[in-house]
PDB file of N, CA and C in Angstrom:
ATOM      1  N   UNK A   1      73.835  93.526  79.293  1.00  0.00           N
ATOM      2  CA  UNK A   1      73.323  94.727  78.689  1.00  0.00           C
ATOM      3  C   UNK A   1      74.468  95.714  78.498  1.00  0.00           C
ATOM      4  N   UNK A   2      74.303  96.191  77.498  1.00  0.00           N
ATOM      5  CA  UNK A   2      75.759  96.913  76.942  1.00  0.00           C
ATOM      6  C   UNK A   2      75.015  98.487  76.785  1.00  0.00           C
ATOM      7  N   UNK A   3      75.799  99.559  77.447  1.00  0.00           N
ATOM      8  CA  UNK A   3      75.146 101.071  77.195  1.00  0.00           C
ATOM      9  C   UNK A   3      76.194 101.934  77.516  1.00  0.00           C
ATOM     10  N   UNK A   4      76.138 103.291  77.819  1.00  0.00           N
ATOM     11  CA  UNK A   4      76.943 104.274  78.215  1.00  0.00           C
ATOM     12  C   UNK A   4      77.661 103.924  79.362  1.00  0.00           C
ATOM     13  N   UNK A   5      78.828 104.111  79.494  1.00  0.00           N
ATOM     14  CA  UNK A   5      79.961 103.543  80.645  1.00  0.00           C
ATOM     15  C   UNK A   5      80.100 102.239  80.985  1.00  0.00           C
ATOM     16  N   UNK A   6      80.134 101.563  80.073  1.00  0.00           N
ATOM     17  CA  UNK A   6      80.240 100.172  79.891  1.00  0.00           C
ATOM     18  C   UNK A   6      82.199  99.988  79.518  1.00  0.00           C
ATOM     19  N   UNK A   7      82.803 100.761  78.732  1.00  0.00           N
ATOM     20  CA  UNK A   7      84.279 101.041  78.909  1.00  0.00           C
ATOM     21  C   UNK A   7      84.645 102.561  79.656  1.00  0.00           C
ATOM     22  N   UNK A   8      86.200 102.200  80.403  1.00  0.00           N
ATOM     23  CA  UNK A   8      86.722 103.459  80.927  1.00  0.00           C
ATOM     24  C   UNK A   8      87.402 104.327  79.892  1.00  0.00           C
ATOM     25  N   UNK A   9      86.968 106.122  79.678  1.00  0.00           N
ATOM     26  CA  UNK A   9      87.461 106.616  78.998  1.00  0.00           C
ATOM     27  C   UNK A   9      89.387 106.445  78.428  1.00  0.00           C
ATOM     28  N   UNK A  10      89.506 106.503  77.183  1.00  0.00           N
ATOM     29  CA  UNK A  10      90.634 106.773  77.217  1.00  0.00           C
ATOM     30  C   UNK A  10      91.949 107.708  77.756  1.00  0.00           C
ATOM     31  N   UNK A  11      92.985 107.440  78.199  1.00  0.00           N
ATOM     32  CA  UNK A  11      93.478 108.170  78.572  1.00  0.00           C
ATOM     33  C   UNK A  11      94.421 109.663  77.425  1.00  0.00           C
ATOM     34  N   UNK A  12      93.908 110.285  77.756  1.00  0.00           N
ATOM     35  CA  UNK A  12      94.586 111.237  76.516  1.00  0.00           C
ATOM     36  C   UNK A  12      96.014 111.915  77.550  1.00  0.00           C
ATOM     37  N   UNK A  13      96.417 111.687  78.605  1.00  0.00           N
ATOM     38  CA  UNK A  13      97.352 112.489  79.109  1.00  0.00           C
ATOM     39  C   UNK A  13      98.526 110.697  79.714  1.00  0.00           C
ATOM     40  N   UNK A  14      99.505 110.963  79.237  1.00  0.00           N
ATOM     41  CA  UNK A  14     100.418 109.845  80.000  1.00  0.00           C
ATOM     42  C   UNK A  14     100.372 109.931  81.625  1.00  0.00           C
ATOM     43  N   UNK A  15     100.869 108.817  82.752  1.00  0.00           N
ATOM     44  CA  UNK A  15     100.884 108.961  83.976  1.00  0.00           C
ATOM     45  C   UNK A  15     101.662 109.887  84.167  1.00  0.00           C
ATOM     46  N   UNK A  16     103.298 109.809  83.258  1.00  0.00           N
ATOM     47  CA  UNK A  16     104.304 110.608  83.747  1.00  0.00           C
ATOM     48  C   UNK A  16     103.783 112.035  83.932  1.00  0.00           C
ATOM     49  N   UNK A  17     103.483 112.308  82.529  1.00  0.00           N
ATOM     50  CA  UNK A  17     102.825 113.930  82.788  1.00  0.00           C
ATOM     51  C   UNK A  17     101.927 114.875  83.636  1.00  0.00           C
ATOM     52  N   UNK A  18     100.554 113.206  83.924  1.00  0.00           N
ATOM     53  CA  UNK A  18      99.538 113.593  84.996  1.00  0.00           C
ATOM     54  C   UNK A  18     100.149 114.368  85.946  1.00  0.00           C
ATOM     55  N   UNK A  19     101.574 112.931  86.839  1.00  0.00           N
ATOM     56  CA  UNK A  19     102.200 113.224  88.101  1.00  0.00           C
ATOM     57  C   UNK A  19     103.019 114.329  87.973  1.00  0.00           C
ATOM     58  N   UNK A  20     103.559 114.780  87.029  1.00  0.00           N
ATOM     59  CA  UNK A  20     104.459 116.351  86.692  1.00  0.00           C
ATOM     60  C   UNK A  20     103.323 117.592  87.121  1.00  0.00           C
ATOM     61  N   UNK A  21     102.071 116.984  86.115  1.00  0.00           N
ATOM     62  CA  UNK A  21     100.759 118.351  86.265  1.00  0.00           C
ATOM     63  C   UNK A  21     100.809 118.583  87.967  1.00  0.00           C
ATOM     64  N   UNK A  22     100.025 117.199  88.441  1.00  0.00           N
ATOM     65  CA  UNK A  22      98.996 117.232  89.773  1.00  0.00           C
ATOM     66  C   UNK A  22     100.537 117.759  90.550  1.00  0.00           C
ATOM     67  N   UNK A  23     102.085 117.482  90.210  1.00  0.00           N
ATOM     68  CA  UNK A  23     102.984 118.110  91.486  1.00  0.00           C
ATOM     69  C   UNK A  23     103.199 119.507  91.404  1.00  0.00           C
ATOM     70  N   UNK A  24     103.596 120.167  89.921  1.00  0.00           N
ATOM     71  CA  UNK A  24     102.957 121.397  89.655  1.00  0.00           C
ATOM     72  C   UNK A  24     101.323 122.138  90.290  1.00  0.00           C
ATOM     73  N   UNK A  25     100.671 122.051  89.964  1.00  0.00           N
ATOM     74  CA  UNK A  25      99.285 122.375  90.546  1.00  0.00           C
ATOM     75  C   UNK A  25      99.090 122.417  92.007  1.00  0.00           C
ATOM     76  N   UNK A  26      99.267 121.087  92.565  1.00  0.00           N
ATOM     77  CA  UNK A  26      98.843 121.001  94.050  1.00  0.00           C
ATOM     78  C   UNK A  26      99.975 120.823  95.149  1.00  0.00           C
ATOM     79  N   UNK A  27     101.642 120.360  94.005  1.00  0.00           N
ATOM     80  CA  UNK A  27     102.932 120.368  95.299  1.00  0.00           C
ATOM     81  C   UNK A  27     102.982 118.946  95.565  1.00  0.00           C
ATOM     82  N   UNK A  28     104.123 118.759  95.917  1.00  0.00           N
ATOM     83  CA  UNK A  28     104.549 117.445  96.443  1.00  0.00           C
ATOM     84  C   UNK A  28     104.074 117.068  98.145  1.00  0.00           C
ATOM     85  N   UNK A  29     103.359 116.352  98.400  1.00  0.00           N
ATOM     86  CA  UNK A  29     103.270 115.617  99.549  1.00  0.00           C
ATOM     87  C   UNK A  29     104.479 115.926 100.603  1.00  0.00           C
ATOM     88  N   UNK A  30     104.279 116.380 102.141  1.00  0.00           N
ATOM     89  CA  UNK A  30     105.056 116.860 102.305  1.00  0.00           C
ATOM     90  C   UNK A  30     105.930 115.194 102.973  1.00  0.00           C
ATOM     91  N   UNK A  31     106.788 115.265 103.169  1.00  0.00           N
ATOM     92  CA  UNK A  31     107.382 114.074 103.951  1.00  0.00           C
ATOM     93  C   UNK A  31     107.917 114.196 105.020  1.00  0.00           C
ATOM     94  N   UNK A  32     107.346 113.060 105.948  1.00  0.00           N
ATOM     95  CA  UNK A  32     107.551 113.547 107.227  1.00  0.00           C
ATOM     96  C   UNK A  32     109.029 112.863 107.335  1.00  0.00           C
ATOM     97  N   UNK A  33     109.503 114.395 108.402  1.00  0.00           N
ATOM     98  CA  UNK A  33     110.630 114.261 108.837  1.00  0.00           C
ATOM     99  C   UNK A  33     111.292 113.383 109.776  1.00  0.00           C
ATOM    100  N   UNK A  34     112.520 112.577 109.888  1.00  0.00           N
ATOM    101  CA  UNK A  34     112.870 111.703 110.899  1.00  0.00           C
ATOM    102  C   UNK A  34     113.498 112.307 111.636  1.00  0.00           C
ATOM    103  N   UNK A  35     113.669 112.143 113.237  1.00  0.00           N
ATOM    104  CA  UNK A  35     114.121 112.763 113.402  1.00  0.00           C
ATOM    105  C   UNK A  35     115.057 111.320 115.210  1.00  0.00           C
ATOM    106  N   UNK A  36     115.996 111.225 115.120  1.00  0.00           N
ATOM    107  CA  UNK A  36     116.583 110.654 116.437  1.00  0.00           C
ATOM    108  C   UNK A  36     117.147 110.858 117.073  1.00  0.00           C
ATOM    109  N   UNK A  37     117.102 110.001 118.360  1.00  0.00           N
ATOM    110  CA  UNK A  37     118.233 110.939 119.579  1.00  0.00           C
ATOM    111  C   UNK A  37     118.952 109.344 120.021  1.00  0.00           C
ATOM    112  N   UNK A  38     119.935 109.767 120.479  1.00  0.00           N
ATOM    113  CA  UNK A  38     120.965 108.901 121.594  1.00  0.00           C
ATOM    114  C   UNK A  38     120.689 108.589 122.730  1.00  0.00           C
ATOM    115  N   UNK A  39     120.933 107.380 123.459  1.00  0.00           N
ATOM    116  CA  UNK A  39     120.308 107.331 124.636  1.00  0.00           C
ATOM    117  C   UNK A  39     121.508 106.180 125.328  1.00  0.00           C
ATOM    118  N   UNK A  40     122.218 106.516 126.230  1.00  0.00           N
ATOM    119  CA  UNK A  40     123.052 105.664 127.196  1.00  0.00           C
ATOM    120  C   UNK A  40     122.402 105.219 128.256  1.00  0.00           C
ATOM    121  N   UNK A  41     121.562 104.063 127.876  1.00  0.00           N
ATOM    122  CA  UNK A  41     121.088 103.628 129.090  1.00  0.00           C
ATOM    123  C   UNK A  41     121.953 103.435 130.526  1.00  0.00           C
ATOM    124  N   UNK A  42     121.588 103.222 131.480  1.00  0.00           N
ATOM    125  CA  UNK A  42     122.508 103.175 132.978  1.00  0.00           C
ATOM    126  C   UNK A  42     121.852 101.947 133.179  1.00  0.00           C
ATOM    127  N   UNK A  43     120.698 100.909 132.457  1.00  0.00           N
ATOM    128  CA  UNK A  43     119.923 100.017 133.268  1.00  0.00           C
ATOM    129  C   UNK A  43     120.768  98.920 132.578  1.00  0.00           C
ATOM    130  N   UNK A  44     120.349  99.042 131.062  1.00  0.00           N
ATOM    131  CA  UNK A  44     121.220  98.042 130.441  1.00  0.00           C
ATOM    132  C   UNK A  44     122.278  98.085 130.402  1.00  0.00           C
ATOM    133  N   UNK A  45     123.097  99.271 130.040  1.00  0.00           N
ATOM    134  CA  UNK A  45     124.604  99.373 130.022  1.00  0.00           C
ATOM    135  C   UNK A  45     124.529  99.648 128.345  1.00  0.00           C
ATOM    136  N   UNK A  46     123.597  99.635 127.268  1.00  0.00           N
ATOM    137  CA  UNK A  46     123.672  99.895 125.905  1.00  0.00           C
ATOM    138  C   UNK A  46     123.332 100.973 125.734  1.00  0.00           C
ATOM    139  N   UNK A  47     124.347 101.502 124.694  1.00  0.00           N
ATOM    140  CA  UNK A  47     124.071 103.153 124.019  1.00  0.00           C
ATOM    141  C   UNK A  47     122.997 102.584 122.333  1.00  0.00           C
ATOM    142  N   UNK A  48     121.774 103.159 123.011  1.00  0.00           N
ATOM    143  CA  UNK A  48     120.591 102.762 121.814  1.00  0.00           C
ATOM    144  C   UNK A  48     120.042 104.425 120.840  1.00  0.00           C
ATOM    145  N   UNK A  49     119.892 103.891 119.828  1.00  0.00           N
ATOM    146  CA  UNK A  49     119.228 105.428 119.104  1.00  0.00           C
ATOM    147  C   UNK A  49     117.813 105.366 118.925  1.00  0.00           C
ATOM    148  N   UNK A  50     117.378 106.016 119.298  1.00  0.00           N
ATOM    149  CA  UNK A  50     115.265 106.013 119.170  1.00  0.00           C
ATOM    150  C   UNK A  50     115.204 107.023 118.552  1.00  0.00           C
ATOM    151  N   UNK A  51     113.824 106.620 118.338  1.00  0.00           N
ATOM    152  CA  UNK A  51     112.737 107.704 117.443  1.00  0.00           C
ATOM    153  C   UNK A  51     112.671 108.787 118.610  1.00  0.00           C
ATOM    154  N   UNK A  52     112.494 110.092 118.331  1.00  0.00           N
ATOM    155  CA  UNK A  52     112.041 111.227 119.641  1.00  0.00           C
ATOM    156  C   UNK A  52     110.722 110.975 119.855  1.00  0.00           C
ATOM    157  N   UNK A  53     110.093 110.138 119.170  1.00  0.00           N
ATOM    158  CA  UNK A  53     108.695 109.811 120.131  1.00  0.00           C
ATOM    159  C   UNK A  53     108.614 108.478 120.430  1.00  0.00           C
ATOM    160  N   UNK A  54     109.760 107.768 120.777  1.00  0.00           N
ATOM    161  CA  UNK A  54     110.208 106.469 121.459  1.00  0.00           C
ATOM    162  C   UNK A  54     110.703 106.847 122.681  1.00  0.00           C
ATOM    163  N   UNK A  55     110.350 105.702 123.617  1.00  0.00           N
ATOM    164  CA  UNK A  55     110.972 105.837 125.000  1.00  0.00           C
ATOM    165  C   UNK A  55     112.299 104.731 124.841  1.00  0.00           C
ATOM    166  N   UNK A  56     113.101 104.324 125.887  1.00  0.00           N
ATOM    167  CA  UNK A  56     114.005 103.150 126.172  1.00  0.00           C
ATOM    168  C   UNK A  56     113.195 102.153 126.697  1.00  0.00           C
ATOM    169  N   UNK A  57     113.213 100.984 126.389  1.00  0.00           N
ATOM    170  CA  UNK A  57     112.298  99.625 127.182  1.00  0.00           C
ATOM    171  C   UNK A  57     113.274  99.342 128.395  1.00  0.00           C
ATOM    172  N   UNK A  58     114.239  99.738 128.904  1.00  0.00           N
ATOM    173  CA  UNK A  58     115.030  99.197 129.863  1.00  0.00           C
ATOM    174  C   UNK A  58     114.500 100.192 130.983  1.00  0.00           C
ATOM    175  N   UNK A  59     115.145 101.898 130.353  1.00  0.00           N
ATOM    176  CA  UNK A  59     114.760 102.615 132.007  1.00  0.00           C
ATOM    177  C   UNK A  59     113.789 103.450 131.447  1.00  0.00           C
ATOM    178  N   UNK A  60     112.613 103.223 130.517  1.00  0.00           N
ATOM    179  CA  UNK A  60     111.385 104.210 129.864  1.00  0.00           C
ATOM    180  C   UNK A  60     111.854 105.635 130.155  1.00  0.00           C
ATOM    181  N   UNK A  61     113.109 106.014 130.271  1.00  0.00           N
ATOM    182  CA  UNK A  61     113.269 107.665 129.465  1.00  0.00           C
ATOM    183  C   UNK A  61     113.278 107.762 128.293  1.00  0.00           C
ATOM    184  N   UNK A  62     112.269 109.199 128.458  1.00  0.00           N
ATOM    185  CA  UNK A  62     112.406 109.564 127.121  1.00  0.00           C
ATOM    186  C   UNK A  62     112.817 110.731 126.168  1.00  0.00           C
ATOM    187  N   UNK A  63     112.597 111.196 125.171  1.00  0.00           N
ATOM    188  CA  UNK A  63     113.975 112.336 124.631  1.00  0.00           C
ATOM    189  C   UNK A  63     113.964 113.856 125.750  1.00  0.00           C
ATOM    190  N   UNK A  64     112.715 113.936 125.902  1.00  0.00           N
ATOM    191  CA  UNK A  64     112.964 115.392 127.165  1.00  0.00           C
ATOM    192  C   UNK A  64     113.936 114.734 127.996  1.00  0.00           C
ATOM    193  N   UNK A  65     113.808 113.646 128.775  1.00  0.00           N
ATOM    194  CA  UNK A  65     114.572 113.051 129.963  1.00  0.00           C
ATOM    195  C   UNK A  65     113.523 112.829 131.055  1.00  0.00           C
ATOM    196  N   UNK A  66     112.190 112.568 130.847  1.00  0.00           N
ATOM    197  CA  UNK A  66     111.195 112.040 131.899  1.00  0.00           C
ATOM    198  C   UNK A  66     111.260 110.854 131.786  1.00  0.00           C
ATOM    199  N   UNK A  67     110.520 109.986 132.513  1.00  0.00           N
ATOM    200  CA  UNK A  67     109.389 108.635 132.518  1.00  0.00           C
ATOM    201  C   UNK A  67     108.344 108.460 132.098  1.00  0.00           C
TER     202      UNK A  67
END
């Protein structure tokens, strides 16, 4: 049976432009920031870099300097 919304409207605006409008209008998505720290383990003996919301798997400190 063939009737109203049987095809999707045409597009009258290109993608490029949409994504120019909708970043104009509503802003770019913000992106989350990375952010890492250094860590000289004393268990392993390796200097490793983590995420600040990573611990070490050798001596589980983590970027404050707890357990």
């Amino acid at each position: 049976m063939n009737g109203k919304g049987d095809k999707p409207r045409p597009y009258s605006v290109d993608t490029e432009t949409m994504s120019s409008n909708w970043a104009r209008i509503y802003g770019d998505p913000p992106k989350p920031e990375t952010v890492w720290w250094q860590h000289q383990c004393e268990v392993s003996g390796c200097k490793l870099k983590l995420l600040v919301t990573e611990q070490c798997n050798f001596c589980s400190l983590n970027y404050e300097g707890s357990e």
